[in-house]
Protein backbone atom coordinates (compact mmCIF):
# COMPACT_ATOMS: atom_id res chain seq x y z
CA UNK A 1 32.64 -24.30 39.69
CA UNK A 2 36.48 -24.82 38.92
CA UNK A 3 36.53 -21.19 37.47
CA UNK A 4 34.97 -19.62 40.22
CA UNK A 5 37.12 -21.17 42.68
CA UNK A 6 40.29 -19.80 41.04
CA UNK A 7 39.29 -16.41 41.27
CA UNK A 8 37.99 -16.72 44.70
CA UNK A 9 41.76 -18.26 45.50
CA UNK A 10 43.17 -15.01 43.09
CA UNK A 11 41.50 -12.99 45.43
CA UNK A 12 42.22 -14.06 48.69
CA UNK A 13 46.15 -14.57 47.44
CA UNK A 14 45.50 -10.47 46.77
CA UNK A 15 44.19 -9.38 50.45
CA UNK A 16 47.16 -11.83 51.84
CA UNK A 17 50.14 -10.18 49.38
CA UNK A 18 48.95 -6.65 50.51
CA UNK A 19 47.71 -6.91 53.77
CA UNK A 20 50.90 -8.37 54.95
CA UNK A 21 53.86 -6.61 53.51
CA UNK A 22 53.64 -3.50 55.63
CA UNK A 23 52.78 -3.69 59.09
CA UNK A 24 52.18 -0.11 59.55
CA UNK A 25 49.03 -0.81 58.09
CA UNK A 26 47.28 -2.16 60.65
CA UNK A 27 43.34 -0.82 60.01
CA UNK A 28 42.37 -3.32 62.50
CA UNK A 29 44.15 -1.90 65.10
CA UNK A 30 43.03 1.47 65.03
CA UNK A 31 39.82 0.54 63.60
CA UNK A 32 37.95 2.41 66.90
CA UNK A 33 39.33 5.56 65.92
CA UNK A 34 37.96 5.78 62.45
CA UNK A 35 35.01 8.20 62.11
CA UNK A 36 32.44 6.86 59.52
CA UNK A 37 30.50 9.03 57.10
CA UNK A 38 27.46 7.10 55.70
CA UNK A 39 26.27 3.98 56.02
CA UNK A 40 29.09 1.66 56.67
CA UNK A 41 29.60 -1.29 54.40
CA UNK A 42 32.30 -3.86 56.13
CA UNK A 43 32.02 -5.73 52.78
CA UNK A 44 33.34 -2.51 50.47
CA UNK A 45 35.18 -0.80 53.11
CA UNK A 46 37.11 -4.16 53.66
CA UNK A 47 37.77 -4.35 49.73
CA UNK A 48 38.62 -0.96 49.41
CA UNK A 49 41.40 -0.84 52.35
CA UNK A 50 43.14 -3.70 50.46
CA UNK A 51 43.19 -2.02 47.20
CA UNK A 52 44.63 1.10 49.25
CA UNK A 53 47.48 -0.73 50.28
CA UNK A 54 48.72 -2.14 47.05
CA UNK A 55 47.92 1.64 45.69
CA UNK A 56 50.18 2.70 48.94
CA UNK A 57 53.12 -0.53 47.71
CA UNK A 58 52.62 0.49 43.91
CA UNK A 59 51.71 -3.16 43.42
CA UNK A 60 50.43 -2.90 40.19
CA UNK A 61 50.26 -6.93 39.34
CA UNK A 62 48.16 -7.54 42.93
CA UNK A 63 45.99 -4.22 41.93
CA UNK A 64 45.29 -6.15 38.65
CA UNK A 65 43.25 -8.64 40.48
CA UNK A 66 41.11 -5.89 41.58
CA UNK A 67 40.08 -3.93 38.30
CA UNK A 68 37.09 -3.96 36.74
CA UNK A 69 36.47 -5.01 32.78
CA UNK A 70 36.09 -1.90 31.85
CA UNK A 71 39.16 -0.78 33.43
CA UNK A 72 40.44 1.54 35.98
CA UNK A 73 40.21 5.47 35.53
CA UNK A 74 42.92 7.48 37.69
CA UNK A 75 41.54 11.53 38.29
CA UNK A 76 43.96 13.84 39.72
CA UNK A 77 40.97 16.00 40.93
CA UNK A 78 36.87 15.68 42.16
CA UNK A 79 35.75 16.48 38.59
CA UNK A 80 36.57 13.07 35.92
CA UNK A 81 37.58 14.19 33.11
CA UNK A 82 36.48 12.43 30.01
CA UNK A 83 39.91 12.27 28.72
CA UNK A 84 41.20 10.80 32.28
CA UNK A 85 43.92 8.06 32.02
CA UNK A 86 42.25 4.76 32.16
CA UNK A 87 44.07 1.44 32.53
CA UNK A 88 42.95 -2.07 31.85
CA UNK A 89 44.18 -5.17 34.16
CA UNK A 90 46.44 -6.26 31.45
CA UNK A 91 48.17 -3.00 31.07
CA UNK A 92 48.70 -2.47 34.82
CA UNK A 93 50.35 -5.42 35.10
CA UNK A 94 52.92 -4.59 32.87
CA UNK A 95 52.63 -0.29 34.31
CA UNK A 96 56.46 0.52 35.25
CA UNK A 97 57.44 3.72 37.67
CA UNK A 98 58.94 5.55 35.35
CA UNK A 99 56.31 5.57 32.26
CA UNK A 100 55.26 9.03 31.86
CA UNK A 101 51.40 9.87 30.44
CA UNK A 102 49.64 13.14 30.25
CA UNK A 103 46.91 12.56 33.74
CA UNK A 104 44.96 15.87 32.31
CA UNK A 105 45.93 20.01 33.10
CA UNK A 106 46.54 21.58 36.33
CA UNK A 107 43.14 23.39 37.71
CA UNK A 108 44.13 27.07 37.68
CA UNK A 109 47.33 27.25 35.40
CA UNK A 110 45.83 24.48 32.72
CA UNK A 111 49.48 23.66 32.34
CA UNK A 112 49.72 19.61 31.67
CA UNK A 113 50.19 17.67 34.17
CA UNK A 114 53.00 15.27 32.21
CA UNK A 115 53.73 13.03 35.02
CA UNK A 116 56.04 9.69 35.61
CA UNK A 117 53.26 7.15 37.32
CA UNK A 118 55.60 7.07 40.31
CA UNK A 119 55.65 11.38 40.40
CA UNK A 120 51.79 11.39 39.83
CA UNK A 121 51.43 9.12 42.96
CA UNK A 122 53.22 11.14 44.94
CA UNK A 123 51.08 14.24 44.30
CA UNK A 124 47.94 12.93 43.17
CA UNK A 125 46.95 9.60 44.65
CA UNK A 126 49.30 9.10 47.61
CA UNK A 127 50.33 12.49 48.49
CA UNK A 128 49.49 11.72 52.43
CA UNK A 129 49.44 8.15 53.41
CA UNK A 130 45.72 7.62 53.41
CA UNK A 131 46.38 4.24 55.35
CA UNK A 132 46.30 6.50 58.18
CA UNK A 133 43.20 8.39 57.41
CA UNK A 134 40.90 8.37 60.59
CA UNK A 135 37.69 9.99 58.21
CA UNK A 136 36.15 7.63 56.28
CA UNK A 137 32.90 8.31 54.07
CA UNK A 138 31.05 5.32 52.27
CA UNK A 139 29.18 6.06 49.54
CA UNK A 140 29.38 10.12 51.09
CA UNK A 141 31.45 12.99 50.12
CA UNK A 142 33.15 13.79 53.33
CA UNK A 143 34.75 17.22 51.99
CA UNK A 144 33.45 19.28 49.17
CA UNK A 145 36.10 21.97 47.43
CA UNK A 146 35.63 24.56 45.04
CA UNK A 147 36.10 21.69 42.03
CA UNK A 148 32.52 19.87 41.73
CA UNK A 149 32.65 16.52 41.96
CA UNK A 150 30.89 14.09 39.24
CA UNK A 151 31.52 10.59 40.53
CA UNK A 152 27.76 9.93 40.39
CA UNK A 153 27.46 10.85 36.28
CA UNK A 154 30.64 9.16 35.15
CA UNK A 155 30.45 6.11 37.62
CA UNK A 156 26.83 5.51 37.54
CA UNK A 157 25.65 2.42 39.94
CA UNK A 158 28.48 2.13 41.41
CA UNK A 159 30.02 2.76 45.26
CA UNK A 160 32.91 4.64 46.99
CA UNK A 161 35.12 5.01 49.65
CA UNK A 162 36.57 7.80 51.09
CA UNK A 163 39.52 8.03 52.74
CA UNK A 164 39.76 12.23 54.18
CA UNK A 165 42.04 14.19 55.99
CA UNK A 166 40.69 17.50 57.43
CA UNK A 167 44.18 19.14 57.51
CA UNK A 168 47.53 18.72 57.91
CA UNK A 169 49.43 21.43 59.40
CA UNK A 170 47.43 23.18 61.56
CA UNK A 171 48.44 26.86 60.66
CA UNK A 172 46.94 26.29 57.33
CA UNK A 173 43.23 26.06 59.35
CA UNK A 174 42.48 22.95 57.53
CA UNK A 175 42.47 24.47 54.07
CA UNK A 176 45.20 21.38 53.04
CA UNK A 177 42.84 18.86 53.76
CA UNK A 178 42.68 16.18 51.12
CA UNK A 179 40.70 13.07 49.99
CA UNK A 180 41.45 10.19 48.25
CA UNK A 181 38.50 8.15 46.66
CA UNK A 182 38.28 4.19 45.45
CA UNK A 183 34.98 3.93 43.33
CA UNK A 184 34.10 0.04 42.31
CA UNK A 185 31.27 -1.40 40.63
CA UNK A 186 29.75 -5.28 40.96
CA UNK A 187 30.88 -7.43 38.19
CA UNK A 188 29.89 -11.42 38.82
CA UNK A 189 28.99 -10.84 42.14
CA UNK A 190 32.31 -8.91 43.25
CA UNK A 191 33.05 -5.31 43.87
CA UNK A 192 35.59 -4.48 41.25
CA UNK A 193 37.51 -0.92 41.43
CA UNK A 194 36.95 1.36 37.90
CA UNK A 195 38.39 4.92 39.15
CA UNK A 196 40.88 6.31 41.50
CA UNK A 197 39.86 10.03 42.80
CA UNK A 198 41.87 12.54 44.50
CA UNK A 199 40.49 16.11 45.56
CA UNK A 200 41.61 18.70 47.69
CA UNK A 201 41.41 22.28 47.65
CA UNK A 202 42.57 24.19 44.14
CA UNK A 203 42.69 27.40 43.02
């Protein structure tokens, strides 16, 4: 009982430390204006938009709290690589800005994509601020692109969010749309996060 208690209290210090340092994300607020994809799960989606905002905050230590056993796998496109950089609690909590690691190859060019973790966020996990995203898909791809996505064979039993944006600038005719998604899987009764996704449309 006295260890389940103190991860209950880890977790609701978590929602607290990164629902509360920005304001602008207020989900509750606009929560009327969110289209669902799916069958909503408060539960997941509730989990998920807490783990977005210490992903948005780079709170690495809170994030922790979050991650799975078997660790955390960060994809900068719909199709996991096998080789994908995965990180265990105990490394994120020590993960600094500036540590560079090789996230896998550009689709197209194949060049590397030798990132800083702060550089990679800003292209490949927060390049819009998915805080604000008003399409949300649970446990449903709400955009396919021309990469296939293969969520369901390297995260078997397990359950997503999406958070989509169908465009951006609209002379681009909603070709720069882009997705981030938060995949967890139960461990001890709790949805735990195991992979970061981002897609959008590549060459």
């Amino acid at each position: 009982m006295k260890k389940t208690y103190i991860i209950l209290s880890g977790l609701i210090l978590l929602a607290v430390s990164c629902a509360s340092t920005d304001n602008t994300n207020n989900f509750d607020s606009k929560s009327e204006k969110r289209i669902f994809y799916g069958n909503k799960n408060d539960e997941l989606l509730n989990r998920a938009d807490i783990v977005l905002r210490c992903l948005k905050q780079r709170d690495f230590k809170q994030l922790a709290l979050f991650v799975h056993k078997k660790g955390v796998t960060f994809s900068p496109y719909a199709f996991v690589d096998k080789q994908a950089v995965k990180f265990t609690a105990d490394q994120l909590k020590v993960l600094k800005l500036k540590d560079k690691f090789l996230w896998g190859h550009y689709d197209g060019s194949g060049d590397s994509i030798d990132l800083s973790v702060d550089d990679y966020f800003k292209k490949f996990v927060f390049n819009q601020d998915f805080t604000q995203a008003q399409h949300i898909g649970i446990d449903k791809i709400v955009k396919k692109g021309n990469t296939i996505s293969n969520i369901d064979k390297v995260f078997p039993k397990t359950h997503f969010v999406e958070y989509h944006f169908p465009g951006i600038d609209p002379k681009y005719e909603g070709i720069d749309w882009t997705s981030l998604r938060l995949v967890f899987e139960e461990s001890e009764g709790q949805m735990m996060l195991v992979g970061v996704v981002h897609d959008a449309w590549t060459i």
